[in-house]
N, C-alpha and C. Protein backbone atom coordinates (compact mmCIF):
# COMPACT_ATOMS: atom_id res chain seq x y z
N UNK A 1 17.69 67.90 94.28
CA UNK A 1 17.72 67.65 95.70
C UNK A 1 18.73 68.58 96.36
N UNK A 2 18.16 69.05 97.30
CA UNK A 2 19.09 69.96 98.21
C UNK A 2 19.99 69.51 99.26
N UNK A 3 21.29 69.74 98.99
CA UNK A 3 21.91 69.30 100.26
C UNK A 3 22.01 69.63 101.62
N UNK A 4 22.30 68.91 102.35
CA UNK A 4 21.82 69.03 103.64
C UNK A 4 23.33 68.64 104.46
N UNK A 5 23.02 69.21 105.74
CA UNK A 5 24.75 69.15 106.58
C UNK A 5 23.83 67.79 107.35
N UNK A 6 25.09 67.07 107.35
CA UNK A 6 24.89 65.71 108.28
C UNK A 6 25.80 65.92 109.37
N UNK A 7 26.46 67.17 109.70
CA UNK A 7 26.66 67.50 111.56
C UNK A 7 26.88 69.12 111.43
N UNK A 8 26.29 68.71 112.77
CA UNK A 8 26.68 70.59 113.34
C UNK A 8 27.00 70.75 114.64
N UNK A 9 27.65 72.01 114.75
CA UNK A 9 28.23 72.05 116.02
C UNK A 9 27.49 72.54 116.77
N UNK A 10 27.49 72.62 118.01
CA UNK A 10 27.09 73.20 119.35
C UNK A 10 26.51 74.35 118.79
N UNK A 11 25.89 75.33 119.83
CA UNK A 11 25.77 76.57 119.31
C UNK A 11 26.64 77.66 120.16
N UNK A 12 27.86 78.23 119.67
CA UNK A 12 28.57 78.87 120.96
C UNK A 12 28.49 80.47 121.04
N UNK A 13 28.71 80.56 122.05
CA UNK A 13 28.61 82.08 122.34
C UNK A 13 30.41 82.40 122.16
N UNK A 14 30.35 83.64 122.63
CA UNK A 14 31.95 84.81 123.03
C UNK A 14 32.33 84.10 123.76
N UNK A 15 31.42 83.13 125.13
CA UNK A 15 32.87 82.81 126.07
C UNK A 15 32.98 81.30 125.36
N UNK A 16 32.35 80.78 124.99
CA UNK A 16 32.35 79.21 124.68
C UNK A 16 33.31 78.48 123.48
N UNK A 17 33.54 79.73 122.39
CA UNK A 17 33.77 79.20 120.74
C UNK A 17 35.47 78.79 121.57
N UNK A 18 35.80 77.36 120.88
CA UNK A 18 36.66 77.03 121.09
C UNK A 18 37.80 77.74 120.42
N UNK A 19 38.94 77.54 121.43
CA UNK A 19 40.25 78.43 120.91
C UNK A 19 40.56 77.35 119.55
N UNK A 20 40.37 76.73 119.29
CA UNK A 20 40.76 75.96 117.92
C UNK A 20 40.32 76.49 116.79
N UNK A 21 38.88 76.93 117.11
CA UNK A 21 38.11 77.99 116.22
C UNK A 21 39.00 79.19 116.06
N UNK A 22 39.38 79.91 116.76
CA UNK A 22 39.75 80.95 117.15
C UNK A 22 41.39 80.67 116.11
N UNK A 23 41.76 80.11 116.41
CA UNK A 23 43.14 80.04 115.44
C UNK A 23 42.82 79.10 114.44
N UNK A 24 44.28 79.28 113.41
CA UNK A 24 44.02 78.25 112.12
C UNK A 24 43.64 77.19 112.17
N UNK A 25 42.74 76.94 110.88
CA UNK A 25 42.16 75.47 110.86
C UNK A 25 41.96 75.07 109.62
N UNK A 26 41.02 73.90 109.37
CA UNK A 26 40.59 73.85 108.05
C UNK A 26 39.92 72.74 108.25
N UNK A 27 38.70 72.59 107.17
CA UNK A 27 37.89 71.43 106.79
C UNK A 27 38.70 70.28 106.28
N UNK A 28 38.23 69.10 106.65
CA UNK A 28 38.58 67.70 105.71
C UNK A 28 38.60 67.47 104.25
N UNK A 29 39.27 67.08 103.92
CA UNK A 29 38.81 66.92 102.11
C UNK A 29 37.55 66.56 102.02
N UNK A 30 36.70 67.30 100.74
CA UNK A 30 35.72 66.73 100.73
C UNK A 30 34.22 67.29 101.97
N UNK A 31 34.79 68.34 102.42
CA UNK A 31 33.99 69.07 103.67
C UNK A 31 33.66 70.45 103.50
N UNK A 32 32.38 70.72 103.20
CA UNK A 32 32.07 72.14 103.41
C UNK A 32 32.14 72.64 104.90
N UNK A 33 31.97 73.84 104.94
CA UNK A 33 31.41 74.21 106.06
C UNK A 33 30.69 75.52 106.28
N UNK A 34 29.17 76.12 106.91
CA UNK A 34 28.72 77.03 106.65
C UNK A 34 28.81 77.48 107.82
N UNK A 35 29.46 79.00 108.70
CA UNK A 35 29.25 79.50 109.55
C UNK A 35 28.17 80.07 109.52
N UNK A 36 27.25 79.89 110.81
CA UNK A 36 26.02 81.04 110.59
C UNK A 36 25.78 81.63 111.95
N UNK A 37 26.16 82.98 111.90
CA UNK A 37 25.98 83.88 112.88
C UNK A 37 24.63 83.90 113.29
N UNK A 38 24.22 84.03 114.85
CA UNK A 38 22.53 83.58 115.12
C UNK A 38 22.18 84.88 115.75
N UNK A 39 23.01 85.37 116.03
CA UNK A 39 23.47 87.03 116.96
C UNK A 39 24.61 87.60 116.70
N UNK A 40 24.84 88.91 116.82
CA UNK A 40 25.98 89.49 117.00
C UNK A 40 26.54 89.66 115.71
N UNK A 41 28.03 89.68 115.62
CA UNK A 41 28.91 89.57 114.67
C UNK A 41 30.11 88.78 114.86
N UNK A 42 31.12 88.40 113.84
CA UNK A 42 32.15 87.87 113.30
C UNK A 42 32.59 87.46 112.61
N UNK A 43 34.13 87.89 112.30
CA UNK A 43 35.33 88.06 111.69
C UNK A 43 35.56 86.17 111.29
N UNK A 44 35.44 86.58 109.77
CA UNK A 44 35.65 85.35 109.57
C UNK A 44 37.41 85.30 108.82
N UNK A 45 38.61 84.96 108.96
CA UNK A 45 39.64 85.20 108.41
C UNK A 45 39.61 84.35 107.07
N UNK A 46 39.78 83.83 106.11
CA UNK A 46 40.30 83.25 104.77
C UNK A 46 42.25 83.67 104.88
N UNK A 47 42.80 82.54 105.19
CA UNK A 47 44.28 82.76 105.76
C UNK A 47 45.26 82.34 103.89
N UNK A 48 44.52 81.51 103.60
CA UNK A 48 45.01 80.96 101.96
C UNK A 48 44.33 81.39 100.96
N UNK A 49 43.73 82.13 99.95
CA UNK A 49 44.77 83.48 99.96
C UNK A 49 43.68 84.69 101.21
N UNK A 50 44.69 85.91 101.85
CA UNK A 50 44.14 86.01 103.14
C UNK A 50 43.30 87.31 102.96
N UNK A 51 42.07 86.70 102.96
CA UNK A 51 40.97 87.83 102.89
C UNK A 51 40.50 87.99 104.40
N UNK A 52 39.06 88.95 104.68
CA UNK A 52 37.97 88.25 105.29
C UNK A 52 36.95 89.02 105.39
N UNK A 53 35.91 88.46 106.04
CA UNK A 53 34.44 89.35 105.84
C UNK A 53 33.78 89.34 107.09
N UNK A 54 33.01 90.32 107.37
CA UNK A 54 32.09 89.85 108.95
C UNK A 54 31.09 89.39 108.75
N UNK A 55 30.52 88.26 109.20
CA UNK A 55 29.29 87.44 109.43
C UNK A 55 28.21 87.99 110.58
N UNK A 56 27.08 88.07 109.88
CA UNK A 56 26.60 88.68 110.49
C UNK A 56 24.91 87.77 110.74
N UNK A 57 23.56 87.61 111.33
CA UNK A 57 22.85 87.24 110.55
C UNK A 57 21.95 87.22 109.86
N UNK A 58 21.79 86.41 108.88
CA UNK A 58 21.15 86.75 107.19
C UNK A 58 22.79 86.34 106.73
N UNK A 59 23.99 86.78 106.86
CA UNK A 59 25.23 86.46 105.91
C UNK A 59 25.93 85.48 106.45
N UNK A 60 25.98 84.43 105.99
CA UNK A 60 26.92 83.39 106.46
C UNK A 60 28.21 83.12 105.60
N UNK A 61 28.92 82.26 106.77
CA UNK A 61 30.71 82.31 105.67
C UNK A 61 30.61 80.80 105.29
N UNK A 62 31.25 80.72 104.01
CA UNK A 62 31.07 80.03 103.34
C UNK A 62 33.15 79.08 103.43
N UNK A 63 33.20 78.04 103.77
CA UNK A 63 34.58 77.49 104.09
C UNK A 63 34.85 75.83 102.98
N UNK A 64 35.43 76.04 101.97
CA UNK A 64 35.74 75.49 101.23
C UNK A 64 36.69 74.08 101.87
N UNK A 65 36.64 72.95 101.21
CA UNK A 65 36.93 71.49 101.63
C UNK A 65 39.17 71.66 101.49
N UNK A 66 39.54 71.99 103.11
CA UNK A 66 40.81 72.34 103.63
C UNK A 66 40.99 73.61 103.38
N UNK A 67 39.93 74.68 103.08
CA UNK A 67 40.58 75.75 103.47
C UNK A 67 41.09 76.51 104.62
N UNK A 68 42.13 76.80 104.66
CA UNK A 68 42.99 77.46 106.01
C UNK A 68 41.64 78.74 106.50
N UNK A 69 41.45 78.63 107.74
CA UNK A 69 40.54 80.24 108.13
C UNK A 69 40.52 80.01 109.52
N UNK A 70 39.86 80.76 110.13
CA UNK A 70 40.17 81.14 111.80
C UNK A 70 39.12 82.07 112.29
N UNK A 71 38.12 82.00 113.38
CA UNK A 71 37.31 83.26 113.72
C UNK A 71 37.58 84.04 114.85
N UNK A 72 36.97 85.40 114.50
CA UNK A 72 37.07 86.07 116.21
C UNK A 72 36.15 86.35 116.31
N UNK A 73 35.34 86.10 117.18
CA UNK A 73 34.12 87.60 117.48
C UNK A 73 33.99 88.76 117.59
N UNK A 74 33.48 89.37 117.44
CA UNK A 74 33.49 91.39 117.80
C UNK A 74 32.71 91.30 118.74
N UNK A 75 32.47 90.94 120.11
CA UNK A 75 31.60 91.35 121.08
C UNK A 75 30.74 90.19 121.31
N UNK A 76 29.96 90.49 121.99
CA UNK A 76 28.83 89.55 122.18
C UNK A 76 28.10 89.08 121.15
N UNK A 77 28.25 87.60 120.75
CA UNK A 77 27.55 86.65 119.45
C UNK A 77 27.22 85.32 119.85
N UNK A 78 26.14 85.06 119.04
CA UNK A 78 26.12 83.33 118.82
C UNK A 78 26.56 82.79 117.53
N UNK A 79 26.85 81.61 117.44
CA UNK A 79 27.11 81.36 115.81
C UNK A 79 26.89 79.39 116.00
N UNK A 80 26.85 79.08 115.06
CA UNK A 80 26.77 77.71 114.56
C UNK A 80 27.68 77.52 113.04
N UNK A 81 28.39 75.95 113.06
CA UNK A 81 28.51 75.44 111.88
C UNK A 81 28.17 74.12 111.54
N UNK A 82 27.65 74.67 110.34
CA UNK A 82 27.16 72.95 109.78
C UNK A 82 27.36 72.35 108.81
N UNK A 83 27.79 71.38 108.30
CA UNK A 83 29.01 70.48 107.76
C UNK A 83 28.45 69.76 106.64
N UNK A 84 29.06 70.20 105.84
CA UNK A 84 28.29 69.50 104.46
C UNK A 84 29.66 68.17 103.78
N UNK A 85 28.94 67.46 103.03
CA UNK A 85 29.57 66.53 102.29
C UNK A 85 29.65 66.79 100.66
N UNK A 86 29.00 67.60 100.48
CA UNK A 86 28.76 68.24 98.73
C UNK A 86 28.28 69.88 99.32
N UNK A 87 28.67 70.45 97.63
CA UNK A 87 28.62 71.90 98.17
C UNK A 87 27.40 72.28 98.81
N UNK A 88 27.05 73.13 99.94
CA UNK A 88 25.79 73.52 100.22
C UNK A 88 25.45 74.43 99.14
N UNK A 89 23.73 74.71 99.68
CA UNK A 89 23.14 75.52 99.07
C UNK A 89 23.38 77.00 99.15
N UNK A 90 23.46 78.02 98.06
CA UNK A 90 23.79 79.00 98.18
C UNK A 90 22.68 79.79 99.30
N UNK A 91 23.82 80.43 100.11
CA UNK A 91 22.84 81.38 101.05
C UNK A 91 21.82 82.51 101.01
């Protein structure tokens, strides 16, 4: 059986993604989370240990249960996240 996100967020653009997004954060114990770029691009940070990659779509970021990370956009994008309770399915 495939897991499935039981919430997701809004779908936000460049002016909309909340500044909370935008600076450090992290999932709940026990919380995936899959960014998925719908347009555009963005900078996904990994702050613990501090990598990061651009999301683009077709590539989504993958956010481990309290990992520290933070996004920016590069320009004009849409993106969504959706919230898993067990690991999602690989992208």
């Amino acid at each position: 059986m495939t897991a499935t996100p039981y919430r997701s967020t809004p779908v936000f653009d460049e002016t909309s993604l909340p500044a909370a997004l935008r600076s450090r954060h992290n999932t709940k114990a026990g919380v995936w989370g899959v960014i998925r770029v719908l347009e555009g691009r963005l900078i996904l940070r990994y702050l613990e240990p501090a990598s990061e990659i651009v999301l683009e779509p077709g590539r989504p970021g993958l956010i481990l249960p309290e990992q520290p990370h933070e996004v920016e956009p590069l320009g004009a994008m849409r993106m969504q996240v959706d919230f898993y309770n067990e690991p999602p399915p690989a992208p």
